[in-house]
C-alpha atoms as a PDB file:
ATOM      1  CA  UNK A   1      25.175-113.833   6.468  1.00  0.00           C
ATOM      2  CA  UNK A   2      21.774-114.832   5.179  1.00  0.00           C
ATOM      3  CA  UNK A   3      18.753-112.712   3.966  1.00  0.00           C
ATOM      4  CA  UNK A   4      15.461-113.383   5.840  1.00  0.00           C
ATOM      5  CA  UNK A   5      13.115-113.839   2.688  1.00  0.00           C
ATOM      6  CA  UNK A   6       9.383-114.805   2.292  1.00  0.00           C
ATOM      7  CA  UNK A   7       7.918-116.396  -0.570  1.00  0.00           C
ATOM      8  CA  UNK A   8       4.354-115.132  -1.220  1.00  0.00           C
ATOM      9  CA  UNK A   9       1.216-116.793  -3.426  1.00  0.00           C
ATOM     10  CA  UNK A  10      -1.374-114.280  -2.795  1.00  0.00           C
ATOM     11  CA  UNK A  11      -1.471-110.251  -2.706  1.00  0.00           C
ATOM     12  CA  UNK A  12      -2.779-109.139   1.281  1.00  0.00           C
ATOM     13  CA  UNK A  13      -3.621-105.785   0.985  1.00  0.00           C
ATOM     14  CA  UNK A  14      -4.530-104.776   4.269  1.00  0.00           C
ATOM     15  CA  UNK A  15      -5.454-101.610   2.530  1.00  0.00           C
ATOM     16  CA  UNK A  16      -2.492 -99.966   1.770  1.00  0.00           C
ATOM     17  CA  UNK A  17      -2.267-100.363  -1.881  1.00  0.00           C
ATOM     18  CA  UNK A  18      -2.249 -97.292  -3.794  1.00  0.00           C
ATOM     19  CA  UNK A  19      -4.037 -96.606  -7.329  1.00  0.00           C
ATOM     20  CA  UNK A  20      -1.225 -95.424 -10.293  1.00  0.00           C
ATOM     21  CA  UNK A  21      -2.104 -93.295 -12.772  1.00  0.00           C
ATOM     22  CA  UNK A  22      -3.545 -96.313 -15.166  1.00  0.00           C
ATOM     23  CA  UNK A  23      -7.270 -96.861 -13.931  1.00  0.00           C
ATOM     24  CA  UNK A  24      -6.532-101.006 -12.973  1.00  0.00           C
ATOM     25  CA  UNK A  25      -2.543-100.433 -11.906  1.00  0.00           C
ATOM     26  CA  UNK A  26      -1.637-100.517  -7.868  1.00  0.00           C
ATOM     27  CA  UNK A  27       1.360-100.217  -5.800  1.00  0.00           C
ATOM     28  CA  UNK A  28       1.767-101.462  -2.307  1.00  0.00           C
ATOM     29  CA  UNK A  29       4.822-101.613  -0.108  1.00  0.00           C
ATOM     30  CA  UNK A  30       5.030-104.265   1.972  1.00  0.00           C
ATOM     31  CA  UNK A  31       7.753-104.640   5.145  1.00  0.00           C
ATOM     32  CA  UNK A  32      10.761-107.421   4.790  1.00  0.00           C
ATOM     33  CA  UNK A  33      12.032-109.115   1.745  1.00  0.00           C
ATOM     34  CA  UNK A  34       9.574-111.106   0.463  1.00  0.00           C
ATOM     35  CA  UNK A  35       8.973-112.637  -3.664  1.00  0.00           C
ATOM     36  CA  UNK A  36       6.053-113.211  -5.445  1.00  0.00           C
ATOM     37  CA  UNK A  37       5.312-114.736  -8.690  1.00  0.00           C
ATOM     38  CA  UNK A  38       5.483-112.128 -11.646  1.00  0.00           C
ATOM     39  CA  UNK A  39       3.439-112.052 -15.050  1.00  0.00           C
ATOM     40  CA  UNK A  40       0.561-114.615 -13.672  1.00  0.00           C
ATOM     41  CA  UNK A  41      -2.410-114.262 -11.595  1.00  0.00           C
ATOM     42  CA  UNK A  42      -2.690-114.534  -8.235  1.00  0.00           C
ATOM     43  CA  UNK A  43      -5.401-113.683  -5.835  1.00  0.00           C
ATOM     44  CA  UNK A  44      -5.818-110.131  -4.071  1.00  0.00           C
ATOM     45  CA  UNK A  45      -7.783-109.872  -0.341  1.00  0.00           C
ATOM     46  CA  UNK A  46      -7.554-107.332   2.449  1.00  0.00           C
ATOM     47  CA  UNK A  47      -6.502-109.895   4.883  1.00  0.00           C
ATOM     48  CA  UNK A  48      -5.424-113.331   4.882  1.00  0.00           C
ATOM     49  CA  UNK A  49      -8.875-114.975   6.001  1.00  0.00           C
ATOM     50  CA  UNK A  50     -11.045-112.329   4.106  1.00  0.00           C
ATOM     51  CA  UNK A  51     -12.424-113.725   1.045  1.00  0.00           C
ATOM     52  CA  UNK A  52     -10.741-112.904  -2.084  1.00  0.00           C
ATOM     53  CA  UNK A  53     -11.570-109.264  -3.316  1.00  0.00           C
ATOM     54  CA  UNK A  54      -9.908-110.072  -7.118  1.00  0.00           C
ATOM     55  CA  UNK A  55      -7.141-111.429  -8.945  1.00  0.00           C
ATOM     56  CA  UNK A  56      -3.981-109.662 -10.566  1.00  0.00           C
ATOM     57  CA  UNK A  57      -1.038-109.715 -11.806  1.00  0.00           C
ATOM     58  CA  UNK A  58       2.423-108.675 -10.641  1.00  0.00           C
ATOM     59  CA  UNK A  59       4.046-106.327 -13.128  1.00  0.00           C
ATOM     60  CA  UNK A  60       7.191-104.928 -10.900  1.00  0.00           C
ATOM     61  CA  UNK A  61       8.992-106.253  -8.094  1.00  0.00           C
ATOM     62  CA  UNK A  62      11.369-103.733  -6.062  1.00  0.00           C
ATOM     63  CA  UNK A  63      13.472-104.752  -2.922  1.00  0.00           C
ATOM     64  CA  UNK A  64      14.576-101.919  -0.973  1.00  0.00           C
ATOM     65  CA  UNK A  65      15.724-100.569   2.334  1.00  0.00           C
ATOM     66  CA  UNK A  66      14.283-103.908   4.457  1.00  0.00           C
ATOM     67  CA  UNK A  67      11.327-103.300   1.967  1.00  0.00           C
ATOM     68  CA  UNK A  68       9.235-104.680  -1.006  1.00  0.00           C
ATOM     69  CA  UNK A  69       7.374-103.145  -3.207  1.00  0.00           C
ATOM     70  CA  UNK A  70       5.009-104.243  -5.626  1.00  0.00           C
ATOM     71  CA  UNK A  71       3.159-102.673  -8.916  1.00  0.00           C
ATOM     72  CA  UNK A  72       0.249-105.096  -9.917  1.00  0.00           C
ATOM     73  CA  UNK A  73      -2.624-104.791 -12.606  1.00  0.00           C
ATOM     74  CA  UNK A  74      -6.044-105.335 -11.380  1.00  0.00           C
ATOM     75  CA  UNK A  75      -7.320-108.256 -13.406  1.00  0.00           C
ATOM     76  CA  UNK A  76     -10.716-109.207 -12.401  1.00  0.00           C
ATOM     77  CA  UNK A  77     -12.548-107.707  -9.522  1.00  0.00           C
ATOM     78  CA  UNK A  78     -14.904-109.949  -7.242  1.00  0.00           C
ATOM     79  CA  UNK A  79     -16.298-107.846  -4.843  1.00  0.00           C
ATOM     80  CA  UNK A  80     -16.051-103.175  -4.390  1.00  0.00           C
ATOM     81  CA  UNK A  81     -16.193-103.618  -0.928  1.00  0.00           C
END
């Protein structure tokens, strides 16, 4: 039996990330399976269409429980809002 799996190149948000202890570290769990690419930057936004809101990179990947969920270091910022 297979395992439904999507491949991500960009960080959506939506808002639900939440700030670690280190000032520019997040985590944010995300529903399903899904991979992105660690230890380079990709681009953060809120949404899909939204503009991005920064770049980061992927430190920690964690499948779980029909889960994912990602730690990521804040790189640049483009935009507080």
């Amino acid at each position: 039996m297979g395992m439904p799996l999507e491949l991500n190149t960009m960080i959506v948000t939506k808002g639900r990330e939440q700030r670690e202890q280190s000032n520019n570290s997040f985590k944010l769990e995300k529903e399903g399976y899904r991979l992105y690419p660690l230890d380079i930057p990709i681009e953060v936004r809120k949404t899909k269409e939204a503009d991005t809101s920064g770049t980061a990179v992927i430190k920690k990947l964690e499948w779980e429980n029909q889960s994912t969920v990602i730690t990521y270091e804040l790189v640049s910022l483009n935009s507080t809002n």
